[in-house]
C-alpha atoms as a PDB file:
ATOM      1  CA  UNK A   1      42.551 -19.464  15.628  1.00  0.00           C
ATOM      2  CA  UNK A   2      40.535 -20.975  18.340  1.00  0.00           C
ATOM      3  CA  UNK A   3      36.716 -22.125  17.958  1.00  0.00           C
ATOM      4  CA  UNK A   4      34.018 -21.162  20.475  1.00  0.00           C
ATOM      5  CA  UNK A   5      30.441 -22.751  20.746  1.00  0.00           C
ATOM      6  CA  UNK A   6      28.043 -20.482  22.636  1.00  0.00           C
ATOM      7  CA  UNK A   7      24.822 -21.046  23.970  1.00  0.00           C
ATOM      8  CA  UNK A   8      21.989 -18.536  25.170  1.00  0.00           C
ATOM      9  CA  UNK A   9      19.013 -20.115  27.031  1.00  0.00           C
ATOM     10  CA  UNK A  10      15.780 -18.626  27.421  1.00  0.00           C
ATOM     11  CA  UNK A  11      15.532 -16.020  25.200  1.00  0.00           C
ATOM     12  CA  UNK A  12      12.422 -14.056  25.162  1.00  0.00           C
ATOM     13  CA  UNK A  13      10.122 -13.971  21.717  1.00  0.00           C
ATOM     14  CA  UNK A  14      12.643 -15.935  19.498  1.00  0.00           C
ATOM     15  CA  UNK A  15      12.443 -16.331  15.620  1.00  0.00           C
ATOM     16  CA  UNK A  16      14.200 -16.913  13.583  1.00  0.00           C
ATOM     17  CA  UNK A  17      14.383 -13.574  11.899  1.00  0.00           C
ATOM     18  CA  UNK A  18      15.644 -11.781  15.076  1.00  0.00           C
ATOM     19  CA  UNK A  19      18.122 -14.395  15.433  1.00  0.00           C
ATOM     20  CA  UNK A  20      19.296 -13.287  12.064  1.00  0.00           C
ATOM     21  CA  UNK A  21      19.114 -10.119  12.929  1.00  0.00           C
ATOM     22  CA  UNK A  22      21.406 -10.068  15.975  1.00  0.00           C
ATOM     23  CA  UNK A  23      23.399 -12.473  13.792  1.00  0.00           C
ATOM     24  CA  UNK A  24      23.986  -9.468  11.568  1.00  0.00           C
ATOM     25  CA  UNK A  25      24.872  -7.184  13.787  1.00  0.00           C
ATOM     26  CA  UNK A  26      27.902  -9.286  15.448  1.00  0.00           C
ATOM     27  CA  UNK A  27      29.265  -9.835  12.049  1.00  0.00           C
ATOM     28  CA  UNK A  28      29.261  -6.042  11.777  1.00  0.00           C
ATOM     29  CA  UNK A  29      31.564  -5.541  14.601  1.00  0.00           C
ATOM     30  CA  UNK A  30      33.252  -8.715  14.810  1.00  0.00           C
ATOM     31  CA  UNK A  31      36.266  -6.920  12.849  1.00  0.00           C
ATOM     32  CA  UNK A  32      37.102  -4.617  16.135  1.00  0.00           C
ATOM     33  CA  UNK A  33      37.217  -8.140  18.044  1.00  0.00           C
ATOM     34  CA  UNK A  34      39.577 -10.092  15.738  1.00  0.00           C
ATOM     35  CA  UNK A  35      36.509 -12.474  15.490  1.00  0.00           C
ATOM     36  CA  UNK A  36      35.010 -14.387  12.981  1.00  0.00           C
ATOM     37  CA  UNK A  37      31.181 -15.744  13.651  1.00  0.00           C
ATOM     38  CA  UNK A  38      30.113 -18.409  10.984  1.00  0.00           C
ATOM     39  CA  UNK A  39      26.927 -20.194  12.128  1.00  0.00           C
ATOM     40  CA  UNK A  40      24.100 -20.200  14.425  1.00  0.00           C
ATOM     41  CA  UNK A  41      21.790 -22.776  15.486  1.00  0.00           C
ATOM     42  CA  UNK A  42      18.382 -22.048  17.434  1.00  0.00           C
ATOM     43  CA  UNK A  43      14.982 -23.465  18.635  1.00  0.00           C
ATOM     44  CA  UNK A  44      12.334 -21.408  18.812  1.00  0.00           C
ATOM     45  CA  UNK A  45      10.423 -23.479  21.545  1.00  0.00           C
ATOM     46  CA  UNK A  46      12.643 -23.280  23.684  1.00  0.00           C
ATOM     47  CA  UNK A  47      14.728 -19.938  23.408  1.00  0.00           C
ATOM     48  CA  UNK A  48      17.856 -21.624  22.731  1.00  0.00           C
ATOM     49  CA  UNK A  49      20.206 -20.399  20.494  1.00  0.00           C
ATOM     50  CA  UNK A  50      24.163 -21.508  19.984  1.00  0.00           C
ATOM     51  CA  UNK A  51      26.547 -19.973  18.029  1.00  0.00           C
ATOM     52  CA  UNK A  52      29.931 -20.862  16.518  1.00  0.00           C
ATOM     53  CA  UNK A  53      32.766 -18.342  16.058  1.00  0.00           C
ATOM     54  CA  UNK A  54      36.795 -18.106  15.702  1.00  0.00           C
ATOM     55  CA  UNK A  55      37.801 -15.629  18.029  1.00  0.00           C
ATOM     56  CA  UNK A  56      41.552 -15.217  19.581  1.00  0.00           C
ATOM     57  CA  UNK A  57      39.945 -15.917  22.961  1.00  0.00           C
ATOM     58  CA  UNK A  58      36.495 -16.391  24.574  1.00  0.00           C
ATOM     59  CA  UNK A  59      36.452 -12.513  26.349  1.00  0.00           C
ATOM     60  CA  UNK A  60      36.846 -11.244  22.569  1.00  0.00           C
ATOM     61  CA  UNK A  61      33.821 -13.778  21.267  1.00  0.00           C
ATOM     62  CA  UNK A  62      31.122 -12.376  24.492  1.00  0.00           C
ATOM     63  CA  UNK A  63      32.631  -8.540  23.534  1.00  0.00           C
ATOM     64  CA  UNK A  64      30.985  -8.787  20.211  1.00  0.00           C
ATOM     65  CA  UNK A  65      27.794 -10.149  21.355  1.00  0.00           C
ATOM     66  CA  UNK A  66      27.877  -7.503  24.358  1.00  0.00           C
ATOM     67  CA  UNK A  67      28.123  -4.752  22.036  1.00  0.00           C
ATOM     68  CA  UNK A  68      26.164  -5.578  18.848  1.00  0.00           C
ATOM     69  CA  UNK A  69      23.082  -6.055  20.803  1.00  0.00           C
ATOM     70  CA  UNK A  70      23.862  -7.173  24.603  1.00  0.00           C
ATOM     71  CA  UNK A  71      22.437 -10.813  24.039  1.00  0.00           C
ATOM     72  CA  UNK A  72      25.387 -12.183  26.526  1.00  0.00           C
ATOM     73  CA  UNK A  73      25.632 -16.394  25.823  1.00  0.00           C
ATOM     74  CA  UNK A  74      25.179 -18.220  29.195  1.00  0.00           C
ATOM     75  CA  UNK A  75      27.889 -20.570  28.018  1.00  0.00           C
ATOM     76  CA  UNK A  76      30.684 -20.303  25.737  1.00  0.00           C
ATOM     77  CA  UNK A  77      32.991 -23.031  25.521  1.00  0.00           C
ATOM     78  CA  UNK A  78      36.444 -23.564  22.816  1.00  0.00           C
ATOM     79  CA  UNK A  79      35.644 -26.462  20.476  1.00  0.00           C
ATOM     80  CA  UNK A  80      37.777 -28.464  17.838  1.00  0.00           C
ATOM     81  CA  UNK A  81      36.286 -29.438  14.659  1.00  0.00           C
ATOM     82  CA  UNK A  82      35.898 -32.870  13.764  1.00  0.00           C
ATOM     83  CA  UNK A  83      34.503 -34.665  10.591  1.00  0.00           C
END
């Protein structure tokens, strides 16, 4: 299945436990999607947060995020893994 990298700029109040919070939440709709979300990165000085999922196609990927807590990624982009 295809990897995505997404990337949300300038998110308001950051931390890192609402990041794990909306983390959370995607992984308890990610089923519906067919998606898979493994990891997130973030910075809290700057708002920026990227995440990394398997998803059959981008539009499924920004569907979970849309509906677990509306946090919509600014860029999403498919990846291959490397070493």
């Amino acid at each position: 299945m295809p990897l995505f990298m997404d990337h949300h700029t300038n998110v308001e109040g950051l931390t890192a436990g609402a990041v794990a919070e909306a983390h959370g939440k995607d992984v308890e709709v990610q089923d519906k999607y067919g998606v898979k979300y493994h990891k997130y990165w973030f910075n809290e000085d700057t708002g920026e947060i990227w995440c990394l999922a398997e998803a059959p196609d981008k539009e499924a990927a920004v569907a979970v995020h849309r509906e677990s807590h509306g946090l919509v990624a600014e860029e999403i982009t498919e990846v291959k893994e490397g070493s």
